[in-house]
C-alpha atoms as a PDB file:
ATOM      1  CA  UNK A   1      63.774   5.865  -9.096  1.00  0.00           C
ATOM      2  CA  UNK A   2      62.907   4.129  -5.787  1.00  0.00           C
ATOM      3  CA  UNK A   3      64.452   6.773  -3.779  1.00  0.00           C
ATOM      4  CA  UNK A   4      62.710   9.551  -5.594  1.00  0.00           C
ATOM      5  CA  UNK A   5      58.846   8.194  -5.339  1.00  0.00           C
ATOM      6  CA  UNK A   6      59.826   7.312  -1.795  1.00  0.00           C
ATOM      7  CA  UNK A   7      60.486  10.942  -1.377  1.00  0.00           C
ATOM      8  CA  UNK A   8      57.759  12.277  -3.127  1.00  0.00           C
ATOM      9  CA  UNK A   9      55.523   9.486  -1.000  1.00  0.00           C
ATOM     10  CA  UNK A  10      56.901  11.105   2.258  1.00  0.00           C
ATOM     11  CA  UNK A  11      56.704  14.874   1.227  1.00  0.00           C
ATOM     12  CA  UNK A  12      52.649  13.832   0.345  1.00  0.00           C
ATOM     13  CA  UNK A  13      52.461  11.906   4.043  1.00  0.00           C
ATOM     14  CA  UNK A  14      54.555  14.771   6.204  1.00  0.00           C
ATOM     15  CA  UNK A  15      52.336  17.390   4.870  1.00  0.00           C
ATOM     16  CA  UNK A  16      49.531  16.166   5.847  1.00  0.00           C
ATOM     17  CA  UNK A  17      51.006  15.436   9.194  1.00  0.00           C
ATOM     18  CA  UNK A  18      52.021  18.929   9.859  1.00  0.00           C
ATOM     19  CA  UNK A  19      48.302  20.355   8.511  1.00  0.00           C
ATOM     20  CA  UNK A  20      46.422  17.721  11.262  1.00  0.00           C
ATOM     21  CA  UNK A  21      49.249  19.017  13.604  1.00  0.00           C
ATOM     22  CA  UNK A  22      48.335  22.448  13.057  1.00  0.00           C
ATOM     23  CA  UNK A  23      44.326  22.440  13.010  1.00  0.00           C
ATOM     24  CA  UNK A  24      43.484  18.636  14.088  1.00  0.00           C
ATOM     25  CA  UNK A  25      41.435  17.671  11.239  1.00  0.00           C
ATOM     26  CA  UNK A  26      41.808  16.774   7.702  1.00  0.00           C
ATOM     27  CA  UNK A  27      40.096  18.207   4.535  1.00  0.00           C
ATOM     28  CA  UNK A  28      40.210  17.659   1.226  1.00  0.00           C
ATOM     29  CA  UNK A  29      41.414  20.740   0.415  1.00  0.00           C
ATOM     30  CA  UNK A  30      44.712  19.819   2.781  1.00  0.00           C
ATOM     31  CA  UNK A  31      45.202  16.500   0.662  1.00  0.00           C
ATOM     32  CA  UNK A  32      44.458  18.530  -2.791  1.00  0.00           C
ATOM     33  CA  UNK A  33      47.124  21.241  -0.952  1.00  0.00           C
ATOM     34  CA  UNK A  34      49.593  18.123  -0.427  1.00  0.00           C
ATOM     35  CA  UNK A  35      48.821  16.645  -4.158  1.00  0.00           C
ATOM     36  CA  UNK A  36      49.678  20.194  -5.561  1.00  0.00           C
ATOM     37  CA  UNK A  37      53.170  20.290  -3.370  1.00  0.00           C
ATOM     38  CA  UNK A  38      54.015  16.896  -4.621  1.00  0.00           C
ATOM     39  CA  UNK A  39      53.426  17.583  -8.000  1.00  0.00           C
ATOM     40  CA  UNK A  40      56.089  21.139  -7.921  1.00  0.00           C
ATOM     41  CA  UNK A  41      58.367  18.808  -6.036  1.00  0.00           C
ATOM     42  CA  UNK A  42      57.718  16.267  -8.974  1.00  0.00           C
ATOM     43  CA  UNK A  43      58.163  18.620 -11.572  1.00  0.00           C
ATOM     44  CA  UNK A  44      61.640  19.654  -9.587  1.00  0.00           C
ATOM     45  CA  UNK A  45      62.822  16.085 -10.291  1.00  0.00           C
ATOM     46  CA  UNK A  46      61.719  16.725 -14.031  1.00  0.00           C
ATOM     47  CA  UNK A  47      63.676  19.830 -14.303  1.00  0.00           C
ATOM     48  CA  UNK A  48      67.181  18.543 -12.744  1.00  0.00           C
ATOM     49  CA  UNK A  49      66.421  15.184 -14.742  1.00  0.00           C
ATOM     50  CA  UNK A  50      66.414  17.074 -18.228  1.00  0.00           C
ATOM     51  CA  UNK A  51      69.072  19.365 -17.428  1.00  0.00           C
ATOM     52  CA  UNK A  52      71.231  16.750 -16.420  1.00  0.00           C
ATOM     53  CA  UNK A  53      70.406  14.568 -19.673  1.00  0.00           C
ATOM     54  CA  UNK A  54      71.010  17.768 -21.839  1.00  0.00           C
ATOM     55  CA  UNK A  55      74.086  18.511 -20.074  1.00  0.00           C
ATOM     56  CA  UNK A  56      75.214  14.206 -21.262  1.00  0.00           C
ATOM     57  CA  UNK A  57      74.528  15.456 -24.647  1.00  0.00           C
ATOM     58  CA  UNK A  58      76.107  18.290 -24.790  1.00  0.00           C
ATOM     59  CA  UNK A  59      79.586  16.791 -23.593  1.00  0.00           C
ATOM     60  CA  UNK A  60      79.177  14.063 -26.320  1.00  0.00           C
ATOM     61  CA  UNK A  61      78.757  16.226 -29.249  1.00  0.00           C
END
């Protein structure tokens, strides 16, 4: 769990990195940008989590 927020911490911080690399300012609509790539790479997580937890059950039954 650690390792994943850390992840998703440091996808949110490198993006905006490479946007003030690129133009040398920030906006809001770079962080909003950012927040909306964390939250596919979030829902990423969600996806492999489920499939691996339906996979448990489906070995079980």
């Amino acid at each position: 769990m650690k390792k994943m927020l850390s992840n998703l911490i440091s996808s949110f911080l490198m993006g905006l990195f490479i946007y003030y690399a690129l133009t040398q300012t920030i906006t809001w609509g770079a962080v909003l940008a950012c927040l909306a790539a964390v939250g596919f790479v979030a829902l990423g997580y969600l996806a492999a989590y489920a499939f691996k937890r339906n996979r448990k059950n489906a070995v079980k039954s």
